[in-house]
N, C-alpha and C. Protein backbone atom coordinates (compact mmCIF):
# COMPACT_ATOMS: atom_id res chain seq x y z
N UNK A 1 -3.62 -5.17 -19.00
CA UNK A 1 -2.94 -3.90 -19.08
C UNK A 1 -1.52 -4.14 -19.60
N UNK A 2 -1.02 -3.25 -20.85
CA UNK A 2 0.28 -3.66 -21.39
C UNK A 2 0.78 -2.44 -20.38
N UNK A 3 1.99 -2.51 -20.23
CA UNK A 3 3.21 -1.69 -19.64
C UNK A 3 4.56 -1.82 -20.40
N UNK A 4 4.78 -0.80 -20.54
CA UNK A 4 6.73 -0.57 -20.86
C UNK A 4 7.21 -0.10 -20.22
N UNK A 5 8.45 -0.79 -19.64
CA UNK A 5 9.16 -0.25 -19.05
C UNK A 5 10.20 -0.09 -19.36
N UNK A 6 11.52 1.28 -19.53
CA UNK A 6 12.33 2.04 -19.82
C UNK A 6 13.13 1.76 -18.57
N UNK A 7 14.30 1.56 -19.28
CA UNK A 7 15.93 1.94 -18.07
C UNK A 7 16.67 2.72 -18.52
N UNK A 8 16.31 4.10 -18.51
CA UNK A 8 16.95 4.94 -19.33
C UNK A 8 18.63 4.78 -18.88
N UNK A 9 19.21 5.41 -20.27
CA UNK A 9 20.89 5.75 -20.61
C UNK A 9 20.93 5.84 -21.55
N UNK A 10 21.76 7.16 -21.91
CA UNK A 10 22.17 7.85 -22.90
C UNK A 10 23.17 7.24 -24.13
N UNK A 11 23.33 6.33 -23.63
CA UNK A 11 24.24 4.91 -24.81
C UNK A 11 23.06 4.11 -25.25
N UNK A 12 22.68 3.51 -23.97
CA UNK A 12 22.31 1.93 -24.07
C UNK A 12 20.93 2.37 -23.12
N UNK A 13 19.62 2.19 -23.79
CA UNK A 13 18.23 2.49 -23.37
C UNK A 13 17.91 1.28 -23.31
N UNK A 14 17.29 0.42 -22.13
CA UNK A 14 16.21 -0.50 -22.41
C UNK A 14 15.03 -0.13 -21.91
N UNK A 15 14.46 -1.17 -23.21
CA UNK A 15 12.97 -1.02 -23.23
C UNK A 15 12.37 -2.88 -22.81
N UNK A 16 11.24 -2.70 -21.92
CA UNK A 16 10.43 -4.38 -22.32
C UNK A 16 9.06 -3.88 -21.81
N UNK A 17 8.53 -4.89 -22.53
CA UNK A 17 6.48 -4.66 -22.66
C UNK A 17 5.98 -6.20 -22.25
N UNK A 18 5.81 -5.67 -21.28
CA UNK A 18 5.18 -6.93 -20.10
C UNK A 18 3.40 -6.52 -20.22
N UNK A 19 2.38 -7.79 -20.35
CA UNK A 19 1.09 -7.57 -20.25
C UNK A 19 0.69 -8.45 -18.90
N UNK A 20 0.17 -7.63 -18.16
CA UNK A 20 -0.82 -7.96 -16.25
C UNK A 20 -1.68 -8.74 -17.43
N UNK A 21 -1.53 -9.97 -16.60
CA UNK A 21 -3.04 -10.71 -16.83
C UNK A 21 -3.03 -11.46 -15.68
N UNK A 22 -4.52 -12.23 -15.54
CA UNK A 22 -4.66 -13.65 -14.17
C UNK A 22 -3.73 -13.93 -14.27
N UNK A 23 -3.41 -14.92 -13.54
CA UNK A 23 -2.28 -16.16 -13.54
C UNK A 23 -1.08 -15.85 -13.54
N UNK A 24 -0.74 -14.34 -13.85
CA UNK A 24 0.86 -13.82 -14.03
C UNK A 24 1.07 -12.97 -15.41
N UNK A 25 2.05 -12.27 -15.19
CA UNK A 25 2.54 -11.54 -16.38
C UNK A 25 2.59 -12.16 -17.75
N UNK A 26 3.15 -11.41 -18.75
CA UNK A 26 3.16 -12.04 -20.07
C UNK A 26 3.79 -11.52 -20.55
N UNK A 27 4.92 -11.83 -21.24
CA UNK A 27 6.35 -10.91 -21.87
C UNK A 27 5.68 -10.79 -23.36
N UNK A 28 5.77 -9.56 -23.62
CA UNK A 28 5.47 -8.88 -25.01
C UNK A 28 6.42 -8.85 -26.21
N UNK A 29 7.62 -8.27 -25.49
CA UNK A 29 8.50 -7.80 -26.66
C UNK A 29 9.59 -7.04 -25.62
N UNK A 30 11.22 -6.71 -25.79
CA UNK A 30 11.69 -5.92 -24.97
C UNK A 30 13.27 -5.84 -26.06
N UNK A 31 14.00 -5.19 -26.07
CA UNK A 31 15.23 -4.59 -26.46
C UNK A 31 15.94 -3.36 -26.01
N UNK A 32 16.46 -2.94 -26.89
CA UNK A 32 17.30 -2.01 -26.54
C UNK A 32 17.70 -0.60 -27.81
N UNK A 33 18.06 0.65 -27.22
CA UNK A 33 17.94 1.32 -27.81
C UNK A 33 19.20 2.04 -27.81
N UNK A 34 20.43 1.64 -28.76
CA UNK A 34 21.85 1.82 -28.79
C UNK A 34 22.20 3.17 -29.63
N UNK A 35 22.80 4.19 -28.75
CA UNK A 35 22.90 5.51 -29.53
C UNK A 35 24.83 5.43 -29.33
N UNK A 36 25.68 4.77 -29.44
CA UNK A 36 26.75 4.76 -28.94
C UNK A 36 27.41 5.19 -30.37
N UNK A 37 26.98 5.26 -31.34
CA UNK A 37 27.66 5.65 -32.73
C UNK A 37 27.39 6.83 -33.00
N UNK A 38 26.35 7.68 -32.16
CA UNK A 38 26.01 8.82 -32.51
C UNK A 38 26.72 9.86 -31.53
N UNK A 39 27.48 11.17 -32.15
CA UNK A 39 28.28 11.62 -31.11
C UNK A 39 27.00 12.18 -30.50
N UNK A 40 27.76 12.44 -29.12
CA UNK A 40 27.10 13.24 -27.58
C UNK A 40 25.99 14.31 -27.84
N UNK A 41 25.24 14.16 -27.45
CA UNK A 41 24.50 15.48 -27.88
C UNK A 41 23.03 15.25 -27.91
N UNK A 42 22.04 16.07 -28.35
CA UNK A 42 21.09 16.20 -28.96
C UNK A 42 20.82 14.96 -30.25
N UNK A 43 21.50 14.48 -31.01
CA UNK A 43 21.08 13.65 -31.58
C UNK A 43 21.08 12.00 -31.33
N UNK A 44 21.68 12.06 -29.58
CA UNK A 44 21.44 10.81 -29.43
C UNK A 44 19.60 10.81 -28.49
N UNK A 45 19.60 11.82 -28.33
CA UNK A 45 18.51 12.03 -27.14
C UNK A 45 17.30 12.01 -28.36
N UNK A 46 17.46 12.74 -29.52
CA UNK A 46 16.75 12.59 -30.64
C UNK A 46 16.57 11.13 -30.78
N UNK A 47 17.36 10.38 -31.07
CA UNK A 47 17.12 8.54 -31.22
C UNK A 47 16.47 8.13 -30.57
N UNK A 48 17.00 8.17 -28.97
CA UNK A 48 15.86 7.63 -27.51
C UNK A 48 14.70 7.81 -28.04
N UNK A 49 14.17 9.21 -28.16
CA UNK A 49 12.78 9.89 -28.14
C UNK A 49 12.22 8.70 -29.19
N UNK A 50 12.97 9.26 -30.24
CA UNK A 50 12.26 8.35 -31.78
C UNK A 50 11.50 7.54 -31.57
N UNK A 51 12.68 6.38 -31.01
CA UNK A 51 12.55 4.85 -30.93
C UNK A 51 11.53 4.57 -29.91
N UNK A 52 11.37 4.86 -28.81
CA UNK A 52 10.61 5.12 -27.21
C UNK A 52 9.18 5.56 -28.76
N UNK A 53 8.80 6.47 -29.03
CA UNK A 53 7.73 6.39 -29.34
C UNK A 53 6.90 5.79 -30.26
N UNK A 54 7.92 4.94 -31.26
CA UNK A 54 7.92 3.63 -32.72
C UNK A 54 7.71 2.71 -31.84
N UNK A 55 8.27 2.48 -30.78
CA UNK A 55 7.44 1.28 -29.81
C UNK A 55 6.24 1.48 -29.14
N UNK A 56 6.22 2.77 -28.57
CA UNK A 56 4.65 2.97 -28.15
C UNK A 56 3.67 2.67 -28.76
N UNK A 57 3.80 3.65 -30.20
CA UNK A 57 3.13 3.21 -31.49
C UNK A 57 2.72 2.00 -31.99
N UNK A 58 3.72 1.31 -32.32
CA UNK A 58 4.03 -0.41 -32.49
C UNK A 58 2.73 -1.24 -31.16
N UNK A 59 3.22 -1.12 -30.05
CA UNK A 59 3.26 -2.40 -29.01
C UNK A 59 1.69 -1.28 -28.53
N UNK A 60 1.46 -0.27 -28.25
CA UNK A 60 0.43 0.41 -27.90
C UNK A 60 0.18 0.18 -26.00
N UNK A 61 1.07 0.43 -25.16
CA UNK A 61 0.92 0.12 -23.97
C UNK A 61 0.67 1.38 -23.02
N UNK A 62 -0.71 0.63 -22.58
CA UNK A 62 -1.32 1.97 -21.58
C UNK A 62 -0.78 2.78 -20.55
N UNK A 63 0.53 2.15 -20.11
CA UNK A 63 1.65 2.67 -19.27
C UNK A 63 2.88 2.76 -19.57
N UNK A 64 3.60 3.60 -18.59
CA UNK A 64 5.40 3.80 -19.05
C UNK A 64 5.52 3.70 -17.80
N UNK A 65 6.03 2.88 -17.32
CA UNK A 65 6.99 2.65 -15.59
C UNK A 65 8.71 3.34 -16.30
N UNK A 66 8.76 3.62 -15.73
CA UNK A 66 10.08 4.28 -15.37
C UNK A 66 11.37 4.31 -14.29
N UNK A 67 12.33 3.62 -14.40
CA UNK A 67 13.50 3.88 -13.30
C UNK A 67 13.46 5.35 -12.92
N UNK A 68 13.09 5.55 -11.24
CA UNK A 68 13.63 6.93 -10.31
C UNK A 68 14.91 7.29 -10.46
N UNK A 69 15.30 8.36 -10.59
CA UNK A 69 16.60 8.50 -10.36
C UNK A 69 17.33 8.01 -9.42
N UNK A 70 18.29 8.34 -9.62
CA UNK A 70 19.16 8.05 -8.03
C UNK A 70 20.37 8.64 -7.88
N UNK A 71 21.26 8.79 -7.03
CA UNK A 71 22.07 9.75 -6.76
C UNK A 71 23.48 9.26 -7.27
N UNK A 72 23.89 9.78 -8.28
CA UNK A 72 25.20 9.21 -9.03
C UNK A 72 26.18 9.58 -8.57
N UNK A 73 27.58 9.09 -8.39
CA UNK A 73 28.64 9.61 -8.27
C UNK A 73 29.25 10.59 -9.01
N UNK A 74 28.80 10.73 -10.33
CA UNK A 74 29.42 10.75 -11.37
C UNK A 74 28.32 12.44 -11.78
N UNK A 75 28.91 13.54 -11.35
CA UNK A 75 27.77 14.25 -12.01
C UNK A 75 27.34 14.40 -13.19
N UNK A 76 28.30 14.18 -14.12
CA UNK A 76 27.70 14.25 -16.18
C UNK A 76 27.20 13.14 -15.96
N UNK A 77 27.51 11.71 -15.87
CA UNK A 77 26.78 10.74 -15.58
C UNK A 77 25.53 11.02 -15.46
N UNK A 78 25.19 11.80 -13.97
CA UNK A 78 23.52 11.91 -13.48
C UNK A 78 23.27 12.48 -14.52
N UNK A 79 24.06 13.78 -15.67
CA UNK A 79 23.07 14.61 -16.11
C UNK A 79 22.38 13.96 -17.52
N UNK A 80 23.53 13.06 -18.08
CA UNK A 80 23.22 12.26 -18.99
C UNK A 80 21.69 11.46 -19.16
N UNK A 81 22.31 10.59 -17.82
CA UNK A 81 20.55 10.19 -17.40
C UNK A 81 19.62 11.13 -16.91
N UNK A 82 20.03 12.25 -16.88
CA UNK A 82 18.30 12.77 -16.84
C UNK A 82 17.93 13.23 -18.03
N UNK A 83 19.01 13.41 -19.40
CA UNK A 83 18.68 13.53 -20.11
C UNK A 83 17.37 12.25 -20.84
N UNK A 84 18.20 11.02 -20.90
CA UNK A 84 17.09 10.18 -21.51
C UNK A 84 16.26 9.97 -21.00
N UNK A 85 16.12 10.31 -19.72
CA UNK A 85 14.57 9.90 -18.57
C UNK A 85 13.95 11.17 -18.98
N UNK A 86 14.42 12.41 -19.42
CA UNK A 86 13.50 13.57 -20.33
C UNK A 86 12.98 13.26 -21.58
N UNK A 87 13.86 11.98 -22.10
CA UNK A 87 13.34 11.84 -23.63
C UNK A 87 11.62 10.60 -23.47
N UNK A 88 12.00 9.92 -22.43
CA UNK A 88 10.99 8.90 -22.34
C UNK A 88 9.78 9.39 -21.59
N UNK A 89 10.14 10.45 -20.74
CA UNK A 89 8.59 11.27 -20.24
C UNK A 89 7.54 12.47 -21.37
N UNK A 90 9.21 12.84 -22.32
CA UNK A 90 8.47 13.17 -23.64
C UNK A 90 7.47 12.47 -24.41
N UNK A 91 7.99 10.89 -24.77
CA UNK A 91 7.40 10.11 -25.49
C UNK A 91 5.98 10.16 -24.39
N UNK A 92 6.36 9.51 -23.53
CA UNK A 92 4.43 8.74 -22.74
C UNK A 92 3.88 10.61 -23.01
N UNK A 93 4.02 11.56 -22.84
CA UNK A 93 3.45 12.88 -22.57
C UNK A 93 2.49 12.74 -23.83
N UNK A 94 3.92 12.85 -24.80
CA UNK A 94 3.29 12.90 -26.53
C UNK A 94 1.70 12.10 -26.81
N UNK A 95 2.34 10.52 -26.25
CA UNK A 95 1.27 9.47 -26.54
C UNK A 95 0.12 9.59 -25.26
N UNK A 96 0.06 10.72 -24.33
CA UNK A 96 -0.92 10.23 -23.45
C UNK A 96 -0.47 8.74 -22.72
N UNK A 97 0.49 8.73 -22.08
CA UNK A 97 0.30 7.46 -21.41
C UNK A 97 0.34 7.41 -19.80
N UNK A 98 -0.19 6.46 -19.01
CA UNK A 98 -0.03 7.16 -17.56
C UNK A 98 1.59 7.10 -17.18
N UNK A 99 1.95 7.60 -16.42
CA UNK A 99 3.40 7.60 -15.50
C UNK A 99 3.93 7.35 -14.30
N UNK A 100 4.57 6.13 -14.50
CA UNK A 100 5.01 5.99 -13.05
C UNK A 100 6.63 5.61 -12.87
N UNK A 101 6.79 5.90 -11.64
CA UNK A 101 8.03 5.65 -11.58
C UNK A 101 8.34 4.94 -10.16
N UNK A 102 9.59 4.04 -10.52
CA UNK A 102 10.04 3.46 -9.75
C UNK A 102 11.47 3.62 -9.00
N UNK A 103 11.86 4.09 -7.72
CA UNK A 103 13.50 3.71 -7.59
C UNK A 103 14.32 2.11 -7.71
N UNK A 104 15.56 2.63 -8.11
CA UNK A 104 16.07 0.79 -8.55
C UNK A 104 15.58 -0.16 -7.08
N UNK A 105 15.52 -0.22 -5.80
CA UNK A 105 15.65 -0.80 -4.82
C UNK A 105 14.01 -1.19 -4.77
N UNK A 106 12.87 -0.54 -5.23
CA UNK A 106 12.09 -1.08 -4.94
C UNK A 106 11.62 -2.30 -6.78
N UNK A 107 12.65 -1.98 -7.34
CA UNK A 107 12.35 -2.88 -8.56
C UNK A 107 13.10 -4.62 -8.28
N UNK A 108 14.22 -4.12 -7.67
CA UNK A 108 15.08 -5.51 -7.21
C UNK A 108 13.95 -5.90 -5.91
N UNK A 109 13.62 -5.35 -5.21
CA UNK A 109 12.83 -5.72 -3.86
C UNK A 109 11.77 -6.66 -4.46
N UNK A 110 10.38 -6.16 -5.48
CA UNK A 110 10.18 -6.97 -6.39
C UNK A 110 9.76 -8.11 -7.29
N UNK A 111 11.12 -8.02 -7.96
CA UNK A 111 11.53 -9.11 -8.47
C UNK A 111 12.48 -9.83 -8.07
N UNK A 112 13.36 -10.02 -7.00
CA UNK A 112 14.10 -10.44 -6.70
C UNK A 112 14.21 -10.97 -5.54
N UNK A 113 13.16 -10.29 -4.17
CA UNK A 113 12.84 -10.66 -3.10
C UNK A 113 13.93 -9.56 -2.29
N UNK A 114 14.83 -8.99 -2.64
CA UNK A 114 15.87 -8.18 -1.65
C UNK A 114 15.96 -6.90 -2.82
N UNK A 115 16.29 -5.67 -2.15
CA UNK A 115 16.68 -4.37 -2.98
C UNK A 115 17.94 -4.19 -3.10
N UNK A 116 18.72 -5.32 -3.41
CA UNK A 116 20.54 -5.12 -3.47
C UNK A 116 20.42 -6.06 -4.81
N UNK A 117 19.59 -6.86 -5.02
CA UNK A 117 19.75 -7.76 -6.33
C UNK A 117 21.13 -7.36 -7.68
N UNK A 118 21.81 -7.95 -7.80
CA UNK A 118 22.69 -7.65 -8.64
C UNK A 118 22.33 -7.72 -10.35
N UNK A 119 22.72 -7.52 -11.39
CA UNK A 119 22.25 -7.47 -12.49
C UNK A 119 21.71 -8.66 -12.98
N UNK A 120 23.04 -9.78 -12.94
CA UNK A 120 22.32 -11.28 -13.02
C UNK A 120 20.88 -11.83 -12.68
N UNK A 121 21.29 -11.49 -11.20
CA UNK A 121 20.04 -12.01 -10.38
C UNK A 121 18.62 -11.50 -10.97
N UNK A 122 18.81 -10.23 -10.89
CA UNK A 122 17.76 -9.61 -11.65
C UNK A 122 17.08 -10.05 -13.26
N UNK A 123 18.10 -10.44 -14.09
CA UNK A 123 18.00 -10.81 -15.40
C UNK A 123 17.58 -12.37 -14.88
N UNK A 124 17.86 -13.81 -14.16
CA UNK A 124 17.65 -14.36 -14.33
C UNK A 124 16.37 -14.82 -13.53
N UNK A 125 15.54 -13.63 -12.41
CA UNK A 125 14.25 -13.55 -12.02
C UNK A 125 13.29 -13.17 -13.07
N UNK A 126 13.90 -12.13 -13.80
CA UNK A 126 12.77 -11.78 -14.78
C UNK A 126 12.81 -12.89 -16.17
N UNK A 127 13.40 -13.63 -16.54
CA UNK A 127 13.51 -14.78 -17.33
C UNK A 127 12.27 -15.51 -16.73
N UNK A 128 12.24 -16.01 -15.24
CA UNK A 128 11.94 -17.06 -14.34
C UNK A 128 10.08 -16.70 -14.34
N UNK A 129 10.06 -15.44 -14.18
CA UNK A 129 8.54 -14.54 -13.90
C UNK A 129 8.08 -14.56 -15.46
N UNK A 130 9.02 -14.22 -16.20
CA UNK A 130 8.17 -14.31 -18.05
C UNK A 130 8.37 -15.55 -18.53
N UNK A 131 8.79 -16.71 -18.14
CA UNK A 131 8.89 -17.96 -18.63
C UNK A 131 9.96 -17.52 -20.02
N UNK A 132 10.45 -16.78 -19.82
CA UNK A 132 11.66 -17.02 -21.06
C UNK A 132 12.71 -17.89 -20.87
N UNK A 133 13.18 -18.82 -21.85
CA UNK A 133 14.14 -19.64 -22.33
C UNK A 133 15.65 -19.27 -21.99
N UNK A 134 15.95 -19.60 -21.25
CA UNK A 134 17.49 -19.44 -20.67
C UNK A 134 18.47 -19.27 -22.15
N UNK A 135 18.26 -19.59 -22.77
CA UNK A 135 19.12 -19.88 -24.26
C UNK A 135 18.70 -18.58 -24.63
N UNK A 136 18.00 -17.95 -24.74
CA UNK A 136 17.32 -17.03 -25.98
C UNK A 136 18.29 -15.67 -25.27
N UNK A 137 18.35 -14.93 -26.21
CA UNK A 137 19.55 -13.63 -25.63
C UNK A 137 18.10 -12.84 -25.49
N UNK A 138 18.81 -11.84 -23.92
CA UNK A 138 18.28 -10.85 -23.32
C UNK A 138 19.19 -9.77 -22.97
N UNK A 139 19.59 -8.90 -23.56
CA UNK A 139 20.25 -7.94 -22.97
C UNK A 139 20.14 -7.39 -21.49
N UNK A 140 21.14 -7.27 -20.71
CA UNK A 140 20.81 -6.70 -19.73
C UNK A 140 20.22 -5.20 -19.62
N UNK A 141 19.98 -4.46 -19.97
CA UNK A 141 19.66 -3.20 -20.08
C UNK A 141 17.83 -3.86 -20.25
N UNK A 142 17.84 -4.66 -21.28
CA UNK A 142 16.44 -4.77 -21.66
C UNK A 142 16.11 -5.59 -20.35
N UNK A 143 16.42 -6.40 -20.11
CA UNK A 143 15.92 -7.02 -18.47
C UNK A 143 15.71 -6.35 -17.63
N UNK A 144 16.31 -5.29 -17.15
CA UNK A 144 15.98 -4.06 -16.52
C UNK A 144 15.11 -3.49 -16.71
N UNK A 145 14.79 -3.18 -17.84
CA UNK A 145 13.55 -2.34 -18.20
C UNK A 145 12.53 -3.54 -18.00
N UNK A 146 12.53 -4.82 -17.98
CA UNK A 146 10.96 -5.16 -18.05
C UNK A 146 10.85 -5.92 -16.09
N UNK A 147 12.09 -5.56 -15.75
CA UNK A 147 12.07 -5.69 -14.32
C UNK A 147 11.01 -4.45 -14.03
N UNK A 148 11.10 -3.26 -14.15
CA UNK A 148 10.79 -2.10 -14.12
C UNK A 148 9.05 -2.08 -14.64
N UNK A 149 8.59 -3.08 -15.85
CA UNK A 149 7.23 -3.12 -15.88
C UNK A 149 6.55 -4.34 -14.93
N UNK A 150 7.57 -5.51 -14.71
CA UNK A 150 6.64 -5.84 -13.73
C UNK A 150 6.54 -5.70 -12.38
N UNK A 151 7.42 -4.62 -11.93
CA UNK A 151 7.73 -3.86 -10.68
C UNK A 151 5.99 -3.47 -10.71
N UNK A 152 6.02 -3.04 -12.15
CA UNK A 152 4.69 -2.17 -12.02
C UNK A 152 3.26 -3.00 -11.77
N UNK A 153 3.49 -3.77 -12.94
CA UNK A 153 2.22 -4.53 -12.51
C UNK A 153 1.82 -5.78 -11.16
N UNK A 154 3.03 -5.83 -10.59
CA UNK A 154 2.72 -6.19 -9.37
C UNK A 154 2.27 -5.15 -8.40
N UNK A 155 2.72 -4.10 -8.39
CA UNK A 155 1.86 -3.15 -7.67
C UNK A 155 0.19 -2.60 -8.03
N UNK A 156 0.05 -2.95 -9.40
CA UNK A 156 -1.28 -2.70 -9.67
C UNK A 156 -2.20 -3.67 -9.62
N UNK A 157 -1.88 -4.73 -10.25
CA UNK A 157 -1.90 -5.80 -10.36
C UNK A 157 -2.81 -6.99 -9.34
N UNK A 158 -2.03 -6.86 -8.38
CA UNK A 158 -2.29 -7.84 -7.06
C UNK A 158 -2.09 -9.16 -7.08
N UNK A 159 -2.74 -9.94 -6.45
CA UNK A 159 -2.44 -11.19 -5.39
C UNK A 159 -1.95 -12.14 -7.25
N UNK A 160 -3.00 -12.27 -8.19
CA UNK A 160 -2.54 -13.22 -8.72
C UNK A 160 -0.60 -13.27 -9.24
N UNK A 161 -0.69 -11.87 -10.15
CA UNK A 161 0.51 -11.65 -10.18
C UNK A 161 1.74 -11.64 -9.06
N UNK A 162 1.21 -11.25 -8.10
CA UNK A 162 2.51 -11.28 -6.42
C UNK A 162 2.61 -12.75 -6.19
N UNK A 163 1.40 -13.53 -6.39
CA UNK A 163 1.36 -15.44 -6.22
C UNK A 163 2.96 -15.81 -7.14
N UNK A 164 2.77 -15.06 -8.63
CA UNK A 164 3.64 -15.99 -9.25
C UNK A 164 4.81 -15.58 -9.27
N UNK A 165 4.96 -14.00 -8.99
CA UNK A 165 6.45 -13.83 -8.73
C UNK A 165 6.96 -14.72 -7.29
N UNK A 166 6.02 -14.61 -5.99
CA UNK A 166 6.69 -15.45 -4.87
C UNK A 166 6.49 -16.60 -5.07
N UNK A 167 6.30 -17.54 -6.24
CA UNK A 167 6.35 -18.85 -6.30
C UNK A 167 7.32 -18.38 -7.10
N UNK A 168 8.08 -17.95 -7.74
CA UNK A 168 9.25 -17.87 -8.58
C UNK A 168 10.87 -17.59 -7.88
N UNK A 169 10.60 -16.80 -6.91
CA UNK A 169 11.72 -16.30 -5.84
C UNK A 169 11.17 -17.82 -4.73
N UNK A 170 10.48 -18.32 -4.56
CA UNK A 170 10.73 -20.01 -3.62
C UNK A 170 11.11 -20.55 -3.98
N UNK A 171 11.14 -21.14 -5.47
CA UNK A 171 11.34 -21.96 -6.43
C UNK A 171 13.11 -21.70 -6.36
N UNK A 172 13.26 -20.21 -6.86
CA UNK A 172 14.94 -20.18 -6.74
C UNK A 172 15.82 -19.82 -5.84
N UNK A 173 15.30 -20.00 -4.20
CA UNK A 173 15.98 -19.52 -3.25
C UNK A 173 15.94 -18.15 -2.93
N UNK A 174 15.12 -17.31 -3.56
CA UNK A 174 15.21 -15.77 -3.68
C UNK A 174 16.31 -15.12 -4.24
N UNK A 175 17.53 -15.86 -3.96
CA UNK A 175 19.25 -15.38 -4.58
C UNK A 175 19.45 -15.98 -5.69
N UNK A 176 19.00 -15.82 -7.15
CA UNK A 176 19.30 -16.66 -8.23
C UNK A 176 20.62 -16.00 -8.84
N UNK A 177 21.77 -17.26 -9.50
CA UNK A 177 22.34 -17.22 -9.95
C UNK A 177 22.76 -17.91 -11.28
């Protein structure tokens, strides 16, 4: 089962496409989706959409996991993000894809072994779980998002996949830095 998972924001979108198989996950492909040159508005939410569905298209993944909202300080902030979390439920709608969603605490819980995981930690569990190369650049936004697909496929997933994330959080103390 392929999955994408989205961290929506109205600047800076990540995307990563994690595939459930035996033995553990499998990193697909993941980036980011930068609208920061485009003024405020409708035509950055236009980009999200675009791009969110040139990857669906592209990578063809039977799911969209999704970051839950959560309660911002910041009210344009929240409204911002619900804007692009409208553009990415557009896309899976468009393409037929199933939907799920996750809050941040149960994505750090996880991958990380605790629901406070800080960005690092998070970026350098999901490196640890996809066997990616410490050298190779990962945006944080895009680490997020594929935190977010294998949030997912450990919940669908089961024992083989949960084996290799908790041999991955033993391996690094659960607190990686």
């Amino acid at each position: 089962m392929r999955v994408l998972g989205v961290d929506p924001g109205s600047v800076v979108c990540g995307w990563g496409l994690v595939e459930g198989q035996p033995g553990g996950p499998r990193y697909v492909a993941a980036g980011t989706i930068r609208t920061a040159a485009i003024k405020r508005g409708p035509s950055r939410l236009k980009k999200i959409h675009e791009e969110l569905v040139r990857i669906i298209d592209e990578f063809t993944p039977a799911t969209l996991a999704l970051e839950r909202h959560f309660i911002a300080a910041n009210v344009q902030s929240a409204f911002r993000l619900g804007e692009a979390r409208a553009m990415a439920l557009l896309a899976a709608a468009e393409r037929s894809l199933e939907l799920f969603e996750y809050p941040p605490n149960a994505v750090k819980l996880a991958v990380a072994g605790h629901g406070h995981a800080d960005k690092e930690q998070i970026k350098y569990m999901v490196r640890r779980a996809l066997g990616l190369d410490a050298g190779e650049a990962l945006a944080t936004d895009a680490a997020d998002a594929l935190a977010i697909a294998l949030c997912h496929c450990g919940r669908t997933r089961g024992a083989h996949f949960t084996e290799s994330i908790e041999r991955n959080r033993a391996d690094s103390g659960s607190i990686a830095r």
